[in-house]
Protein backbone atom coordinates (compact mmCIF):
# COMPACT_ATOMS: atom_id res chain seq x y z
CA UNK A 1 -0.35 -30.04 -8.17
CA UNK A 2 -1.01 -26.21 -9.08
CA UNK A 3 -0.59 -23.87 -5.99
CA UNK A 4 -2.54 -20.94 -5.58
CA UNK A 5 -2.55 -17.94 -3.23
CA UNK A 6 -5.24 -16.46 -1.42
CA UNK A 7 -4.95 -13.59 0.58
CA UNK A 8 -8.36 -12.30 2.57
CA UNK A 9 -8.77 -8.91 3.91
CA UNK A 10 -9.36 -7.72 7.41
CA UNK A 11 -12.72 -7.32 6.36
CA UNK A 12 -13.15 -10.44 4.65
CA UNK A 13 -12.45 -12.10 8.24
CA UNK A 14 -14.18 -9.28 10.54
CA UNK A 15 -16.16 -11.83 12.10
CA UNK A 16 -16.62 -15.19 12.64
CA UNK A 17 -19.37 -15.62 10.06
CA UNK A 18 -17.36 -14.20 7.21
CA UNK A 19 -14.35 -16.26 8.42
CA UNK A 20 -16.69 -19.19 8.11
CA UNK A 21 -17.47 -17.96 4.51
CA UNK A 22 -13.95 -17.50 3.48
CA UNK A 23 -13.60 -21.33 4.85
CA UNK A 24 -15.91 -22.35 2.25
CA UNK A 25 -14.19 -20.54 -0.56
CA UNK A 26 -10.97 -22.33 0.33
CA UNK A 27 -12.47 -25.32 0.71
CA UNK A 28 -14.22 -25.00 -2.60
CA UNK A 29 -10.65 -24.45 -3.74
CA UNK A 30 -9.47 -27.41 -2.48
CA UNK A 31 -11.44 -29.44 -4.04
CA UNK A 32 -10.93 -28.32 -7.59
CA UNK A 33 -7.63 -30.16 -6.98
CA UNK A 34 -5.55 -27.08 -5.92
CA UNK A 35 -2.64 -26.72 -3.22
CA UNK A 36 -4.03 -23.84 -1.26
CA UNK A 37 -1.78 -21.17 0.93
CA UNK A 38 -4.22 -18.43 2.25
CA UNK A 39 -2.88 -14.91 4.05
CA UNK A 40 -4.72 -13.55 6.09
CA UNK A 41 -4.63 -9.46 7.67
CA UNK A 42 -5.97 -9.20 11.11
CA UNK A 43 -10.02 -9.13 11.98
CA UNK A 44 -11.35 -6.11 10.81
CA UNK A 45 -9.97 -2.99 13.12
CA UNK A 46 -7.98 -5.11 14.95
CA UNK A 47 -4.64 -3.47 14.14
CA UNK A 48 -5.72 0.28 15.19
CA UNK A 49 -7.19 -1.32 18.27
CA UNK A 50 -4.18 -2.68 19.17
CA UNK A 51 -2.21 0.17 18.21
CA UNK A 52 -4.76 2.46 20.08
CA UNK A 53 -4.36 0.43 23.43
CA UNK A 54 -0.34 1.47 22.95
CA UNK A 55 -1.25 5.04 22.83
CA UNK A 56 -2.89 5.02 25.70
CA UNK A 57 0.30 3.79 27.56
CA UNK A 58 3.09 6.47 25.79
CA UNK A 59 2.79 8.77 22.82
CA UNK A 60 6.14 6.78 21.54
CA UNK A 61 5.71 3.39 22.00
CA UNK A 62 8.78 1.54 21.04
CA UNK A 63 8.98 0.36 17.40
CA UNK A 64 9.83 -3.32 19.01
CA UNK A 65 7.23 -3.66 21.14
CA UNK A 66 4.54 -2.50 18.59
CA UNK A 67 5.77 -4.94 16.11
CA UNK A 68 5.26 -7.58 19.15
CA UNK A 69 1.38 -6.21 19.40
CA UNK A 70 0.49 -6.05 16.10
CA UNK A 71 1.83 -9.34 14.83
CA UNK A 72 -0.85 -10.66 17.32
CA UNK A 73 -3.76 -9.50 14.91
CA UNK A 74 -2.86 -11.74 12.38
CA UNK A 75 -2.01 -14.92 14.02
CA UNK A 76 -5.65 -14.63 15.69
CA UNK A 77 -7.32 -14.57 12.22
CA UNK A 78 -4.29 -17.22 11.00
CA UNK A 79 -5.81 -19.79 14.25
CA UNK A 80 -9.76 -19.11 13.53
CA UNK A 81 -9.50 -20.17 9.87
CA UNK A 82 -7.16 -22.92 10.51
CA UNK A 83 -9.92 -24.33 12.71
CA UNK A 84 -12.98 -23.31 10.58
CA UNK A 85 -11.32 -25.73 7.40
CA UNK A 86 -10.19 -28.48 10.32
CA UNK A 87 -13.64 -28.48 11.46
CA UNK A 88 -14.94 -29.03 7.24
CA UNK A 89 -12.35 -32.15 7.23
CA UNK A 90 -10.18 -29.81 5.32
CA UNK A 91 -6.94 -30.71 7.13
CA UNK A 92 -5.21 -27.15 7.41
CA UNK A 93 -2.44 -25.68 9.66
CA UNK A 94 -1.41 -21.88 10.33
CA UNK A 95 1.74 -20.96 10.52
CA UNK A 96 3.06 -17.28 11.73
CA UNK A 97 5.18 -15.05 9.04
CA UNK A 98 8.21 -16.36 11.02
CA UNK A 99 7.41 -19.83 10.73
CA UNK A 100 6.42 -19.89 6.99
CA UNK A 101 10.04 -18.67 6.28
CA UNK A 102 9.02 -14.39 5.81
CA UNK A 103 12.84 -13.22 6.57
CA UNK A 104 13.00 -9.46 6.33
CA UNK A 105 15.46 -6.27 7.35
CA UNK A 106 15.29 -5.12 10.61
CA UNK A 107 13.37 -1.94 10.17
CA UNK A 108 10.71 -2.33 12.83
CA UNK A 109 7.17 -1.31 11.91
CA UNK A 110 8.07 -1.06 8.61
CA UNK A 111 10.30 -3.63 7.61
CA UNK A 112 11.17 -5.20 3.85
CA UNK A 113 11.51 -8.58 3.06
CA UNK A 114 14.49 -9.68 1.57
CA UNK A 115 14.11 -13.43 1.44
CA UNK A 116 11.15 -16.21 1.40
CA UNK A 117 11.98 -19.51 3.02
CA UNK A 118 8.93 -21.55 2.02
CA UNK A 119 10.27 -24.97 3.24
CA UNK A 120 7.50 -25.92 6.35
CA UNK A 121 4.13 -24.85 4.05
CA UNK A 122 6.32 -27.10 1.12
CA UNK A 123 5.96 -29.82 3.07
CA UNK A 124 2.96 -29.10 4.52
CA UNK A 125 1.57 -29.11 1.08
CA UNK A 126 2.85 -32.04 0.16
CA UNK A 127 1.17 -34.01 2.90
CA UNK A 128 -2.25 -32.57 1.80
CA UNK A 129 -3.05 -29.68 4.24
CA UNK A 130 -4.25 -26.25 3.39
CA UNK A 131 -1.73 -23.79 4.75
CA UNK A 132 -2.74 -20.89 6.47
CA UNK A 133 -0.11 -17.55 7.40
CA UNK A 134 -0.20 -14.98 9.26
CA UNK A 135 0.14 -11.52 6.36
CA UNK A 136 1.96 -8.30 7.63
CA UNK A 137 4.70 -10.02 9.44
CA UNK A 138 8.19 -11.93 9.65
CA UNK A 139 11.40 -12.12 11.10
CA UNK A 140 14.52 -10.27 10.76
CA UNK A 141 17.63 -11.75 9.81
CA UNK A 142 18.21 -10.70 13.91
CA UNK A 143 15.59 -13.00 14.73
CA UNK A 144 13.22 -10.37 15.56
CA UNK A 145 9.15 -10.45 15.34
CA UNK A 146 8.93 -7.49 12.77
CA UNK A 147 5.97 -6.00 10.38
CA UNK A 148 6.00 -4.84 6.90
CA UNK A 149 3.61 -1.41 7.31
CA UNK A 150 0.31 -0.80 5.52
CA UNK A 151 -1.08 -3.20 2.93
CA UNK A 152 2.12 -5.57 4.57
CA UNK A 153 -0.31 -8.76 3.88
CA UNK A 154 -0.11 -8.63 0.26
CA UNK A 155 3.15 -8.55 0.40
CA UNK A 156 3.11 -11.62 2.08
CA UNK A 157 1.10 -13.36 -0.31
CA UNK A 158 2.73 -12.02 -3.70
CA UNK A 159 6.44 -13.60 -1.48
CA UNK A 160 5.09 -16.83 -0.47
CA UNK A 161 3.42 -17.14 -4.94
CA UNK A 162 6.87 -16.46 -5.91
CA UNK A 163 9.08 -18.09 -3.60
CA UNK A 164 6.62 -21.43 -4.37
CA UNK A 165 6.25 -21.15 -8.20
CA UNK A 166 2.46 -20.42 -7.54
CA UNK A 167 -0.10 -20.83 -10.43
CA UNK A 168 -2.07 -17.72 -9.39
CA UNK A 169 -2.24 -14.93 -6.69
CA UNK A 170 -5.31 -13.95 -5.74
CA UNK A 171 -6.09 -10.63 -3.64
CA UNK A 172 -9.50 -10.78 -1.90
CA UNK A 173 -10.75 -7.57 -0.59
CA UNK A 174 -14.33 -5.63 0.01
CA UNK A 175 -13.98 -3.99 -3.15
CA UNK A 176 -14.22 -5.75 -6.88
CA UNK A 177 -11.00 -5.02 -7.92
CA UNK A 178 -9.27 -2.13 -8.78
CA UNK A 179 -11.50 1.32 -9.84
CA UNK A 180 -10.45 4.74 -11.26
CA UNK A 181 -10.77 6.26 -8.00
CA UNK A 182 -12.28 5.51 -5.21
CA UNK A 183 -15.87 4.47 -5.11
CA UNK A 184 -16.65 6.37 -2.25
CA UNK A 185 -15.70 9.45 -2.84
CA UNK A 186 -16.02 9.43 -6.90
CA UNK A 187 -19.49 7.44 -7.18
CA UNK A 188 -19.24 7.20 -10.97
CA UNK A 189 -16.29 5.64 -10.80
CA UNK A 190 -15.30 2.21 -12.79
CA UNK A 191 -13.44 -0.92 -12.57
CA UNK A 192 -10.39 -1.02 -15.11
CA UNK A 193 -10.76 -5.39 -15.56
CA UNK A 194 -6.71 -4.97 -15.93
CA UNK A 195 -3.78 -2.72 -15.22
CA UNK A 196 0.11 -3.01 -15.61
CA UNK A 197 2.32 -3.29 -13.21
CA UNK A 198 3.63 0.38 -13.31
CA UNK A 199 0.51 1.59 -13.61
CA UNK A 200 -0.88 -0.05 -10.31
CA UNK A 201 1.98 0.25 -8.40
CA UNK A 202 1.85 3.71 -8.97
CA UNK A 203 -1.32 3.71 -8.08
CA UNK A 204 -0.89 2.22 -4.79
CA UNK A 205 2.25 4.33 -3.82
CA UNK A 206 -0.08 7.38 -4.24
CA UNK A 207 -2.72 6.36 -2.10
CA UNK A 208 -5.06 3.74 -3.70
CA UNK A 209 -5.32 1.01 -0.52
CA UNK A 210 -6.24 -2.21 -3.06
CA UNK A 211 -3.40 -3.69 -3.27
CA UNK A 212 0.25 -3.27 -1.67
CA UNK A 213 3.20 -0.98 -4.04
CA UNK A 214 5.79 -3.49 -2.61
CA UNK A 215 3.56 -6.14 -3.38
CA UNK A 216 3.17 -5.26 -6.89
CA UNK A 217 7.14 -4.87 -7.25
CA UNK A 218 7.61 -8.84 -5.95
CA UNK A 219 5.13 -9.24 -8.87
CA UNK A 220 6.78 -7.48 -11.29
CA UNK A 221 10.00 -9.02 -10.46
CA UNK A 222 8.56 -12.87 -11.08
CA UNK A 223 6.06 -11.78 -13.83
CA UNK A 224 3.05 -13.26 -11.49
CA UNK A 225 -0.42 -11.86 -12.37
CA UNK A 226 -2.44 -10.58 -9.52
CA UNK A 227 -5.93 -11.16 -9.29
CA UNK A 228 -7.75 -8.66 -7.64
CA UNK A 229 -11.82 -9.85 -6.55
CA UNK A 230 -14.18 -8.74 -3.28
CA UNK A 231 -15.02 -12.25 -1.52
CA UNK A 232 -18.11 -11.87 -1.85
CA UNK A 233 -17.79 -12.81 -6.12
CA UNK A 234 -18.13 -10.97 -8.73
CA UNK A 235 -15.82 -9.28 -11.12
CA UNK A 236 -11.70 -8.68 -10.99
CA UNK A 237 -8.75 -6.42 -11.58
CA UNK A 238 -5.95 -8.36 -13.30
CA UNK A 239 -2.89 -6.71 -12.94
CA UNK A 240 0.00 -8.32 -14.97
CA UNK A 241 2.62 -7.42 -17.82
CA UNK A 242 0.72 -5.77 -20.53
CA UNK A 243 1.95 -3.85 -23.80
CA UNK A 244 2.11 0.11 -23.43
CA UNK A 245 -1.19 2.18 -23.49
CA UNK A 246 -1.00 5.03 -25.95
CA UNK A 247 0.85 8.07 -24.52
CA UNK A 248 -1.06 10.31 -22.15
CA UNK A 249 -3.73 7.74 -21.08
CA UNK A 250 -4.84 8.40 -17.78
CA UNK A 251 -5.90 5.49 -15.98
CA UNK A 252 -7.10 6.46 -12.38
CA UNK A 253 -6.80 9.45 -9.62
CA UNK A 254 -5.16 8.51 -6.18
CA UNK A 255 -5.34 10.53 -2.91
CA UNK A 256 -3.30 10.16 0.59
CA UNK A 257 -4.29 12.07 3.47
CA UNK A 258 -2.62 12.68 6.85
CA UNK A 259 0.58 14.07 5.20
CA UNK A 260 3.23 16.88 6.52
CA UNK A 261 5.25 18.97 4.05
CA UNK A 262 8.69 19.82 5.45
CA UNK A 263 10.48 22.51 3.92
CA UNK A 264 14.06 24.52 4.34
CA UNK A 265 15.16 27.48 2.40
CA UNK A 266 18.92 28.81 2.04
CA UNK A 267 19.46 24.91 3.10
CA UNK A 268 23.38 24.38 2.96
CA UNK A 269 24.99 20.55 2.66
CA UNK A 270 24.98 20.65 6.06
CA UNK A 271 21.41 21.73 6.99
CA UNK A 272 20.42 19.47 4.37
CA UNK A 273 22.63 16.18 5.85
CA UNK A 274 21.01 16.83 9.42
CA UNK A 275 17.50 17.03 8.17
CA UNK A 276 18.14 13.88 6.51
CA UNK A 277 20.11 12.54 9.39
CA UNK A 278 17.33 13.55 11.97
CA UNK A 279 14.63 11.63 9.62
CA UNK A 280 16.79 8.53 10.16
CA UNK A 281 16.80 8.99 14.13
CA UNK A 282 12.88 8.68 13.75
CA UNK A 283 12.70 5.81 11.58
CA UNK A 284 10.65 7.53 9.19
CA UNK A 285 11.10 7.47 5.42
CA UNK A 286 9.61 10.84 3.45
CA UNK A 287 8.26 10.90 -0.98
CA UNK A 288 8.64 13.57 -3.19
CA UNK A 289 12.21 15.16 -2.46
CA UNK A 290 13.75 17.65 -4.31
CA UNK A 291 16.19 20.01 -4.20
CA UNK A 292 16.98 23.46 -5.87
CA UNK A 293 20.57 25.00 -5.72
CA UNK A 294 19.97 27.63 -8.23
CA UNK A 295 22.80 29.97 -6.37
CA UNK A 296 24.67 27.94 -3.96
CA UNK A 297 22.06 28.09 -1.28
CA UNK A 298 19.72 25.16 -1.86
CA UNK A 299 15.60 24.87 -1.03
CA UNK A 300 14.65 21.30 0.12
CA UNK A 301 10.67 20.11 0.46
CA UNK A 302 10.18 16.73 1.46
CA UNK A 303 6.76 14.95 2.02
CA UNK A 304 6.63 12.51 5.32
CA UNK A 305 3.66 10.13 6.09
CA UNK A 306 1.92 10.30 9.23
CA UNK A 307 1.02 6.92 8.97
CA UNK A 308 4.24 5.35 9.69
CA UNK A 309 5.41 8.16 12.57
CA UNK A 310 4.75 7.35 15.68
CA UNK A 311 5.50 10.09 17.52
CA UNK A 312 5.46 13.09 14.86
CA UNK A 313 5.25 15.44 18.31
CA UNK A 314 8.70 14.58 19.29
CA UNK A 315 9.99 14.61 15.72
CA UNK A 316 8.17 18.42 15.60
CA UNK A 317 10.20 19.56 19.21
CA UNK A 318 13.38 17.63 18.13
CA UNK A 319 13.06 19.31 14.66
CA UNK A 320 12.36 22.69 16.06
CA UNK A 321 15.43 22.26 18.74
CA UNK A 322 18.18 21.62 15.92
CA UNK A 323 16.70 24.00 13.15
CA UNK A 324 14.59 26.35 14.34
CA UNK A 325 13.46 29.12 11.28
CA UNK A 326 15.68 26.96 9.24
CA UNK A 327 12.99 24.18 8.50
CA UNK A 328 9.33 24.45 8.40
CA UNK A 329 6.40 22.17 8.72
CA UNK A 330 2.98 22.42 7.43
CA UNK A 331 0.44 19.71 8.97
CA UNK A 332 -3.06 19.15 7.18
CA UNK A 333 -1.65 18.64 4.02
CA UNK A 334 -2.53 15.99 1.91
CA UNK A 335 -1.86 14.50 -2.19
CA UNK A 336 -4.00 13.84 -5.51
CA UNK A 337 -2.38 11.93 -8.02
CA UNK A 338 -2.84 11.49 -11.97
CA UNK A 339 -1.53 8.06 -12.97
CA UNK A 340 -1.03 7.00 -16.45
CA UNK A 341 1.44 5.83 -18.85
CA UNK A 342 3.38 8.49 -21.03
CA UNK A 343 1.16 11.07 -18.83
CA UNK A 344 4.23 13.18 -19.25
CA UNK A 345 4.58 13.34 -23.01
CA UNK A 346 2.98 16.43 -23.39
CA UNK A 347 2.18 19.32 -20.63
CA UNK A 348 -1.74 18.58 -21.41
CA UNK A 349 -2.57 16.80 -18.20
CA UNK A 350 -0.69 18.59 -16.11
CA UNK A 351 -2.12 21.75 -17.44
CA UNK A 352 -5.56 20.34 -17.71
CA UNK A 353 -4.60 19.51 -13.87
CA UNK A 354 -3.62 22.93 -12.37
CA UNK A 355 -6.60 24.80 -14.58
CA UNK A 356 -9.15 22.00 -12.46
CA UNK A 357 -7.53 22.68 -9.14
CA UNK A 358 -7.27 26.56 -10.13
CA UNK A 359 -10.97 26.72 -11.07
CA UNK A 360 -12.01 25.22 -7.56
CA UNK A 361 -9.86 27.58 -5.93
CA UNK A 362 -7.74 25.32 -4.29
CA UNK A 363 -4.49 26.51 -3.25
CA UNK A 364 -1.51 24.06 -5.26
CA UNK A 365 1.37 23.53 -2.21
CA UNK A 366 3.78 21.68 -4.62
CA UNK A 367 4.23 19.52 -7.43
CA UNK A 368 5.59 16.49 -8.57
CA UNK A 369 5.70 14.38 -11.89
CA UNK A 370 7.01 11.45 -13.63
CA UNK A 371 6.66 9.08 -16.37
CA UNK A 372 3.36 7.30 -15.39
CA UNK A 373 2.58 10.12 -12.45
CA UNK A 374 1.27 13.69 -12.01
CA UNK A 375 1.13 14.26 -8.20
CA UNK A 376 -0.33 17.54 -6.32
CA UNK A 377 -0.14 18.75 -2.75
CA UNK A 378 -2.61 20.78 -1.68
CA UNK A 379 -4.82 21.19 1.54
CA UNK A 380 -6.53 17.88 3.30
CA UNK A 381 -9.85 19.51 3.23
CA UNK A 382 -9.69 20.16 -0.71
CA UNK A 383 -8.67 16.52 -1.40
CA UNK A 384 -12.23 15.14 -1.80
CA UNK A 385 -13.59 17.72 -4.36
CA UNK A 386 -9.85 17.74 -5.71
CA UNK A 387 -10.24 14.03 -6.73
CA UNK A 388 -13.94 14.42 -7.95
CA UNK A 389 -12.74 17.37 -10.66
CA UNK A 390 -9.71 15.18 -11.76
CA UNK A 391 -11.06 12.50 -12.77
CA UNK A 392 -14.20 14.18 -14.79
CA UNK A 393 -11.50 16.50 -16.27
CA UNK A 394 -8.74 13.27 -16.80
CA UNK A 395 -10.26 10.14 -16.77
CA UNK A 396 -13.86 10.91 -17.66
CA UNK A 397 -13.54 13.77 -20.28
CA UNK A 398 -10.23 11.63 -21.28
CA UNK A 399 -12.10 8.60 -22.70
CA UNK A 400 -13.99 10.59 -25.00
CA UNK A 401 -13.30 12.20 -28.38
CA UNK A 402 -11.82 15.67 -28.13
CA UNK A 403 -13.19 18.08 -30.36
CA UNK A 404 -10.01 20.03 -32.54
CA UNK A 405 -10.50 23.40 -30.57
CA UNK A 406 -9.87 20.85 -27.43
């Protein structure tokens, strides 16, 4: 029998009413003679709850012991559904990322997972039952409770299609699919009905929250199509292998937020080893690295994620302690991204991207590109309006016929 995986949202399981609903979907499922594994995230805000509570206890809670709160999210939502199809006479059973076989490194908070051991939902399938696991977790190869970091739930369900040969992966959200920016803060945005796999997990690494960039690499990797739909019906992303778009193309803006630029000038091997060395001690992994050694004396600029630093205070004083003037850091900083394939072939975007930014008199920080990307840095504040201008100028203005003085 065909498998297929469903993952659901925290807000497709916010409450116990739209659990109920997403019951019915699987059930529906079901009975179109399908073997059914759902993933499920945690119940709507449960996760910064949880993660709040901590807070309110240290400023640096340990990575351990957060992985041992926040797994709890999910295996709440994992329970409810289970007993939701039970109580249908859809026999299901949930099973926590560590039972259903998620093995991953041992990089608390933000772990990677390096094998799938499928064997209890295989034979939980077999005998008829819908299986049910808890997203955004697993175990270490230490035995450890550990969690994969934002968007960790697709993961999940991308790992558990390929490790069981699914027919399908489908990734239900509040949104219908993927869009060529987001809705909410570009209202004329549209839904692209598919996308490659570079393309969206491009996308994703620069910001877009549909779907998971790890996620989308698993896919990649096993050539399984993901199907992104909002539960509530309607239409879908498809993201898949597809033949190259014609140079330049660009498919959708991105934006992150909540970003800290960290930057050392006259940086020798060794200033640039112990920058590196202190990121480690934190457990926090930066984007967008370069460094210049025009004359011997290098200039490094990294980009670190707020999101996945705990305790960026300590990492400021500790940071401050070993370098002093050496290294700066510049909070309130946040991203825009162009994504497209070939956007690179030519400097038109990116010139058609610092002439938008210019002529809103934002203030360009740094600058990053590569085959399918044009990132920007650039003040948090100006992100909103920066992401509005980009895509009329790339995305909007792009899809129509250029005059020749264009």
């Amino acid at each position: 029998m065909a498998i297929v995986v469903q993952k659901y949202g925290g807000s497709s399981v916010a409450d116990v009413d739209k659990i109920r609903r997403v019951a019915d979907r699987v059930a529906t499922t079901k009975a179109a003679g399908k073997d059914v594994v759902v993933v499920v995230s945690a119940m709507g805000d449960t996760t910064d709850e949880l993660l709040a509570l901590a807070k309110k206890l240290t400023d640096s809670p340990a990575r351990r012991e957060l992985d041992m709160l926040l797994s709890a999210g999910e295996r709440i939502s994992m329970a409810l559904l289970s007993m939701a199809l039970n109580a249908r006479g859809v026999p299901a059973v949930s099973f926590t990322g560590s039972q259903s076989g998620i093995v991953t490194n041992d990089s608390h908070t933000n772990a990677r997972i390096v094998e799938v051991r499928p064997f209890r939902v295989q034979d939980e399938l077999e005998r008829g039952k819908v299986v049910i696991v808890a997203g955004y977790q697993g175990v270490s190869y230490k035995r450890e409770v550990t969690t994969l970091g934002r968007g960790g739930s697709d993961t999940t369900a991308v790992a558990l299609a390929a490790a069981l040969d699914a027919e399908a992966c489908e990734i239900y959200s509040d949104v219908e699919g993927v869009y060529t920016a987001d809705p909410r803060v570009v209202p004329d945005a549209r839904r692209l009905a598919e996308l490659s796999y570079e393309e969206m997990q491009e996308l994703a690494e620069s910001g877009a929250r549909v779907l998971n960039a790890q996620a989308v690499e698993f896919a990649k990797e096993r050539g399984i199509a993901i199907y992104a739909r909002a539960t509530r019906g309607g239409e879908e992303t498809v993201v898949r292998k597809l033949p190259p778009r014609a140079p330049g193309r660009v498919v959708g803006v991105a934006s992150e937020t909540r970003l800290v630029s960290l930057s050392a000038r006259a940086a020798d091997g060794s200033t640039v080893g112990g920058l590196l060395a202190l990121l480690d001690e934190h457990e926090t992994g930066g984007k967008q690295f370069h460094l210049d050694v025009p004359d011997g004396a290098g200039a490094l600029s990294l980009v670190l994620p707020l999101e996945n630093l705990h305790d960026f205070p300590r990492l400021r004083r500790d940071l401050t302690a070993r370098f002093a003037a050496r290294a700066t850091l510049r909070e309130g900083v946040g991203a825009v991204s162009a994504i497209g394939a070939g956007i690179n072939a030519r400097f038109e975007n990116l010139r058609r991207t610092l002439e938008t930014l210019s002529s809103m008199g934002a203030t360009v920080l740094g600058a990053s590109t590569s085959s399918f990307r044009i990132s920007v840095l650039l003040a948090e504040n100006d992100v909103p309006e920066a992401v509005r201008r980009l895509h009329r100028a790339l995305v909007t203005e792009g899809e129509r016929p250029r005059s020749p003085a264009d």
